[in-house]
N, C-alpha and C. Protein backbone atom coordinates (compact mmCIF):
# COMPACT_ATOMS: atom_id res chain seq x y z
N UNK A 1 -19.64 -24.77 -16.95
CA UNK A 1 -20.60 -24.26 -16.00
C UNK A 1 -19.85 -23.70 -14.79
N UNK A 2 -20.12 -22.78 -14.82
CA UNK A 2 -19.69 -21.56 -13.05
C UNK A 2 -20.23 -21.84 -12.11
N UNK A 3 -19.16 -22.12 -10.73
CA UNK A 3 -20.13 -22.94 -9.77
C UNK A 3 -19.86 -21.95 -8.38
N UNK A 4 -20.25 -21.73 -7.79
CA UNK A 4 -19.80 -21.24 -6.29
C UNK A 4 -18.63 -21.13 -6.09
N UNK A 5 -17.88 -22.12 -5.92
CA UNK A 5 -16.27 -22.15 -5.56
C UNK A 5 -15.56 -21.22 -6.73
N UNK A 6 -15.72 -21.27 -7.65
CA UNK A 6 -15.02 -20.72 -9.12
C UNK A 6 -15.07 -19.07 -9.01
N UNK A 7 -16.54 -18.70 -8.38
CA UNK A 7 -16.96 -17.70 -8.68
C UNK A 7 -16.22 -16.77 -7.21
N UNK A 8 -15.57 -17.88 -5.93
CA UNK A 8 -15.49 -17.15 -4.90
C UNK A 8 -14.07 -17.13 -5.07
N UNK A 9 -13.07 -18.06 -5.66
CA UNK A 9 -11.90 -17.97 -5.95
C UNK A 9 -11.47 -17.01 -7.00
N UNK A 10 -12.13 -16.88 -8.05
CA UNK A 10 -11.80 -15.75 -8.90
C UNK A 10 -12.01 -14.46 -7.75
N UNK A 11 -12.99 -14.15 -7.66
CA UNK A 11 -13.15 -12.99 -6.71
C UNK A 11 -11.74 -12.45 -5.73
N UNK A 12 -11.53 -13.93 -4.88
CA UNK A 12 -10.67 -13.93 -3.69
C UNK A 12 -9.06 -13.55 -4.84
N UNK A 13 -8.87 -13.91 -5.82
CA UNK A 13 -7.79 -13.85 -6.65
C UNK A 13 -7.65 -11.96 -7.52
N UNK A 14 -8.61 -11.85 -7.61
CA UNK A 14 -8.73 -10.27 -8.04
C UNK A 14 -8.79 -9.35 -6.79
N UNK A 15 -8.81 -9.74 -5.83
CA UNK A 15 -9.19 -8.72 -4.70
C UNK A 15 -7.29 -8.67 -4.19
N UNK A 16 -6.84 -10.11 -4.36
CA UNK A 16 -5.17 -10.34 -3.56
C UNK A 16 -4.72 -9.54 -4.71
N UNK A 17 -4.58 -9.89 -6.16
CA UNK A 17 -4.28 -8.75 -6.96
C UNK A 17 -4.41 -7.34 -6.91
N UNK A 18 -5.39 -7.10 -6.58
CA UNK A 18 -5.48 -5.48 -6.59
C UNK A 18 -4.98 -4.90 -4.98
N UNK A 19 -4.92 -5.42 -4.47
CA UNK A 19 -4.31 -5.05 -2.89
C UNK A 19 -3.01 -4.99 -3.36
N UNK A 20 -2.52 -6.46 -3.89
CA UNK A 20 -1.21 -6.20 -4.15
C UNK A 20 0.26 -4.79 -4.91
N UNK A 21 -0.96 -4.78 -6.01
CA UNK A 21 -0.61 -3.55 -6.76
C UNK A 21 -0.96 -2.07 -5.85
N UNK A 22 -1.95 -2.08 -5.05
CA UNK A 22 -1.81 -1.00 -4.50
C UNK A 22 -0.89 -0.75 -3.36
N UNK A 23 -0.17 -1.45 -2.91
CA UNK A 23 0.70 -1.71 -2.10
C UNK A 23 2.08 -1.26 -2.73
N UNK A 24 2.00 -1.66 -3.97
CA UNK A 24 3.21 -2.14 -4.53
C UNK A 24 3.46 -0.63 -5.52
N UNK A 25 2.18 0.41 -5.65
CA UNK A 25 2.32 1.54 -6.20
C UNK A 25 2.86 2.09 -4.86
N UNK A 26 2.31 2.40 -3.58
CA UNK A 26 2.26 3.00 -2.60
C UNK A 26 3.69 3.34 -2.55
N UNK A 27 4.56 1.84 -1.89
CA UNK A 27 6.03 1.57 -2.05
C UNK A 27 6.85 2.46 -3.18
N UNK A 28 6.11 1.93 -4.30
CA UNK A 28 7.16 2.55 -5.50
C UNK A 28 7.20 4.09 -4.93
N UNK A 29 5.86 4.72 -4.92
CA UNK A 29 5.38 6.75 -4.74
C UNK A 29 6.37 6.66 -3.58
N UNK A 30 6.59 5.85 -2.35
CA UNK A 30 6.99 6.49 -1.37
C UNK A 30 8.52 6.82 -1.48
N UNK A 31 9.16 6.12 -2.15
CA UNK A 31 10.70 6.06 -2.70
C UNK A 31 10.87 7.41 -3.33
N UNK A 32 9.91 7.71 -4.24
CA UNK A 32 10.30 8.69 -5.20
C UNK A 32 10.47 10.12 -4.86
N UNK A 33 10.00 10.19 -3.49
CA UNK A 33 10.14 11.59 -2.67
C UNK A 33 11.33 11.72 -1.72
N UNK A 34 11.38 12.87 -1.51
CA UNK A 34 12.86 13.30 -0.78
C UNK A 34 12.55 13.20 0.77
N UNK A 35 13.19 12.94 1.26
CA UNK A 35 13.18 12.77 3.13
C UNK A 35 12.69 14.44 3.67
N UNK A 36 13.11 15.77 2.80
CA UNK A 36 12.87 16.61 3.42
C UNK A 36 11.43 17.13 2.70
N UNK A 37 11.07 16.03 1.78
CA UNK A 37 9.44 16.20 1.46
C UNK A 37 8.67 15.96 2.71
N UNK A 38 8.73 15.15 3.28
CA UNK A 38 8.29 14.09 4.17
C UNK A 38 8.25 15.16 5.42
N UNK A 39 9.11 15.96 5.56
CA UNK A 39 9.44 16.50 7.02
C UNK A 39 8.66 17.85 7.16
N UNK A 40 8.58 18.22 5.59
CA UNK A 40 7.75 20.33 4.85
C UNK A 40 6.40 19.46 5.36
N UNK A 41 5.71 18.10 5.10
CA UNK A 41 4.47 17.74 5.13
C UNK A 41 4.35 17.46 6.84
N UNK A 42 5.30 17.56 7.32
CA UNK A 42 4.83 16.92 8.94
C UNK A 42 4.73 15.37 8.98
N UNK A 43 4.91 14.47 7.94
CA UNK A 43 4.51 13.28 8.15
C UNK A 43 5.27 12.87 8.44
N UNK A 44 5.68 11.34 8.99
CA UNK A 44 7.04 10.68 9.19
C UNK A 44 7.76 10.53 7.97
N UNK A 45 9.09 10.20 8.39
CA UNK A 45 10.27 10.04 7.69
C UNK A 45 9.91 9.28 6.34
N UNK A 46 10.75 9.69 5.13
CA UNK A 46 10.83 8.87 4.30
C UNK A 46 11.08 7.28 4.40
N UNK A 47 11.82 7.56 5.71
CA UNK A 47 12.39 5.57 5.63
C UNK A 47 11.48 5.22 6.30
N UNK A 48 10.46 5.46 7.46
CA UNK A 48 9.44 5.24 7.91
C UNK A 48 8.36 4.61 7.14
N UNK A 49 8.36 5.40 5.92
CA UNK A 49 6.72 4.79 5.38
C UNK A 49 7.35 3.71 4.43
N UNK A 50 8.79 3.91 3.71
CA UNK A 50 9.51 2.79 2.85
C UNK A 50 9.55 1.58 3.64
N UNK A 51 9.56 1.38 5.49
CA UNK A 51 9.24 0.27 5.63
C UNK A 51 8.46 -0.18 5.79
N UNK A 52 8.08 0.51 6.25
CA UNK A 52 6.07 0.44 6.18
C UNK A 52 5.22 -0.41 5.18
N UNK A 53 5.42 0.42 3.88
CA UNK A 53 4.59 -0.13 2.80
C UNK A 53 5.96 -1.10 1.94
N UNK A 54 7.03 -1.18 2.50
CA UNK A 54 7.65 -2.23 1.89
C UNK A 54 7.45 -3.81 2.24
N UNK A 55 7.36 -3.80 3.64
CA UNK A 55 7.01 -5.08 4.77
C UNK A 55 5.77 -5.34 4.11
N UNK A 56 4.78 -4.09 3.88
CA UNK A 56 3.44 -4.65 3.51
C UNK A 56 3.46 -5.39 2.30
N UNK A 57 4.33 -5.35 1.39
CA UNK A 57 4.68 -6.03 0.43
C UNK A 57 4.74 -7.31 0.55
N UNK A 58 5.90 -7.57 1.23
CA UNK A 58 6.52 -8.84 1.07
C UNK A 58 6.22 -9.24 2.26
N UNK A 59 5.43 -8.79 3.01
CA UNK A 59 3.83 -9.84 3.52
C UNK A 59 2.92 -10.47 3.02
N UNK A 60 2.07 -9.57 2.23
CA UNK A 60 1.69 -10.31 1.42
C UNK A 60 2.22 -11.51 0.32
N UNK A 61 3.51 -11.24 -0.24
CA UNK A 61 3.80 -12.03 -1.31
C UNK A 61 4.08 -13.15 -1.01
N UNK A 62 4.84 -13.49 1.08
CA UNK A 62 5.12 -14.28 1.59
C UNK A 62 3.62 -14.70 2.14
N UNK A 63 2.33 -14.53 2.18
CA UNK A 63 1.60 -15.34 3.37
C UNK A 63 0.38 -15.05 2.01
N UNK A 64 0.16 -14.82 1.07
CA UNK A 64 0.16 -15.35 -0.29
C UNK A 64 -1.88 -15.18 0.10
N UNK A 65 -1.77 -13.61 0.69
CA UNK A 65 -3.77 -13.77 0.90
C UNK A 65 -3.81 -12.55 1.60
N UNK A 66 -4.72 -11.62 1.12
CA UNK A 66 -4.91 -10.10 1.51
C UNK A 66 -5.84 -10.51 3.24
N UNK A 67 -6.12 -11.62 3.53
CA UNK A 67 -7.20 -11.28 4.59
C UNK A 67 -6.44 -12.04 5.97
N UNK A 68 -5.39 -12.18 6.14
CA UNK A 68 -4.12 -11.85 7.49
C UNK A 68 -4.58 -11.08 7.87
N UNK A 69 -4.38 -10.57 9.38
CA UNK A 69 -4.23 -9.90 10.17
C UNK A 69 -3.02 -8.97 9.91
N UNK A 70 -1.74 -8.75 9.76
CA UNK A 70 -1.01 -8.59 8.85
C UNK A 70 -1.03 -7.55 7.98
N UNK A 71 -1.89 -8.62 6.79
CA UNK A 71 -1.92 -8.01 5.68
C UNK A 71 -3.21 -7.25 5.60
N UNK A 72 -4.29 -6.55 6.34
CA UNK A 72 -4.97 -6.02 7.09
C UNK A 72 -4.78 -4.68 6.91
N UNK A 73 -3.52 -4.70 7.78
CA UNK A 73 -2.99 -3.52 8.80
C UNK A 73 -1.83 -3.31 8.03
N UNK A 74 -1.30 -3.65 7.00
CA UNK A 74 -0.58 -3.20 5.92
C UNK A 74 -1.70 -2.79 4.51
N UNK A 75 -2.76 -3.42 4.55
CA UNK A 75 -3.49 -2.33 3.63
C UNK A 75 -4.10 -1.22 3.81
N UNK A 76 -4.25 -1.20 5.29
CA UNK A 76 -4.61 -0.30 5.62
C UNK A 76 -3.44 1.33 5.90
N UNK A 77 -2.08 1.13 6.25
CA UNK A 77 -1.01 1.87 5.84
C UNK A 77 -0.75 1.83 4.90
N UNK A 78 -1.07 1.61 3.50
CA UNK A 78 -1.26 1.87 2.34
C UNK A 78 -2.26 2.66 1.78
N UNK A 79 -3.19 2.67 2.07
CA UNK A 79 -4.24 3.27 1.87
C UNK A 79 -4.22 4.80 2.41
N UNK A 80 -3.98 4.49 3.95
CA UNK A 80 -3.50 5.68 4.68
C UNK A 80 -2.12 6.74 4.02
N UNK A 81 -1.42 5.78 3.57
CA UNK A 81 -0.25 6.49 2.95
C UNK A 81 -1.09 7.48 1.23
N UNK A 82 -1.48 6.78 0.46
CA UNK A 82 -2.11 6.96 -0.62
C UNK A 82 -3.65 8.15 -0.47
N UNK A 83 -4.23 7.72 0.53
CA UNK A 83 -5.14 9.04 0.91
C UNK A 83 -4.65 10.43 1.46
N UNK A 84 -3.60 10.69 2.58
CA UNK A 84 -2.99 11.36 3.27
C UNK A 84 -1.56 11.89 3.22
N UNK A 85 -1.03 11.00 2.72
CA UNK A 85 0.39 11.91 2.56
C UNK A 85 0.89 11.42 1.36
N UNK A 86 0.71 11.24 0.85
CA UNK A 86 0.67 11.54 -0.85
C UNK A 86 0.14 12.81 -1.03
N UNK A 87 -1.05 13.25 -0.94
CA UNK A 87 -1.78 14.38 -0.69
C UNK A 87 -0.90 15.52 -0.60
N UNK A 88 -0.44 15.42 0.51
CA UNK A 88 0.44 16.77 1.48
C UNK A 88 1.56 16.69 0.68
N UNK A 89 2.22 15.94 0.49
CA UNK A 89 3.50 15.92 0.16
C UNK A 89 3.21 16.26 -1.65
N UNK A 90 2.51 16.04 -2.45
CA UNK A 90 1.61 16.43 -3.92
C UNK A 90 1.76 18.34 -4.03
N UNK A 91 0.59 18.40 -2.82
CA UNK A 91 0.30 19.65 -2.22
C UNK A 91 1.62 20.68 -1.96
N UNK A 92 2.99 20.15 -1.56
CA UNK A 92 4.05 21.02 -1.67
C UNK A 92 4.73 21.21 -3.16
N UNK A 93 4.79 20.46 -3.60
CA UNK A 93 5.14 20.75 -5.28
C UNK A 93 4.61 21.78 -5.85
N UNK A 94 3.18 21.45 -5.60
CA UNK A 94 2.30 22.90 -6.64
C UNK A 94 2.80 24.21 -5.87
N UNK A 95 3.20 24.27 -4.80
CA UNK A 95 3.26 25.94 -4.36
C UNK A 95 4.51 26.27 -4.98
């Protein structure tokens, strides 16, 4: 039988998972581009967002829960990274 707690811990366990991985794609995408990608797009530096969404990493993995203050404001520069300059920096390839 499924009780309240079961149903809020699974939840709370799929939500730290999927933050995690999106964090953890973000990181990987941001590596894979060149510093003078980063600079044609106007956005900050390659090593800029590598620490960025790297810290956001191993914030989370160290304080082990997407809902920190923290880990917050590192999903949210993930997200930001993944909506916005992924984008731009995508956007110079095709031309």
């Amino acid at each position: 039988m499924l009780d309240v707690r079961t149903l809020d811990l699974n939840f709370y366990l799929v939500v730290t998972f999927v933050l995690l991985v999106v964090k953890i794609f973000a990181f990987v995408n941001a590596l894979t581009h060149s510093n003078e990608e980063y600079e044609a797009a106007g956005k900050l530096t390659k090593i800029a967002w590598s620490l960025i969404l790297g810290l956001g990493v191993v914030v989370q993995l160290l304080l082990a829960g997407p809902l920190g203050l923290l880990n917050i404001v590192f999903t949210i520069a993930a997200f930001v990274y993944l909506a916005d300059v992924r984008p731009a920096i995508a956007g110079l390839r095709r031309r």
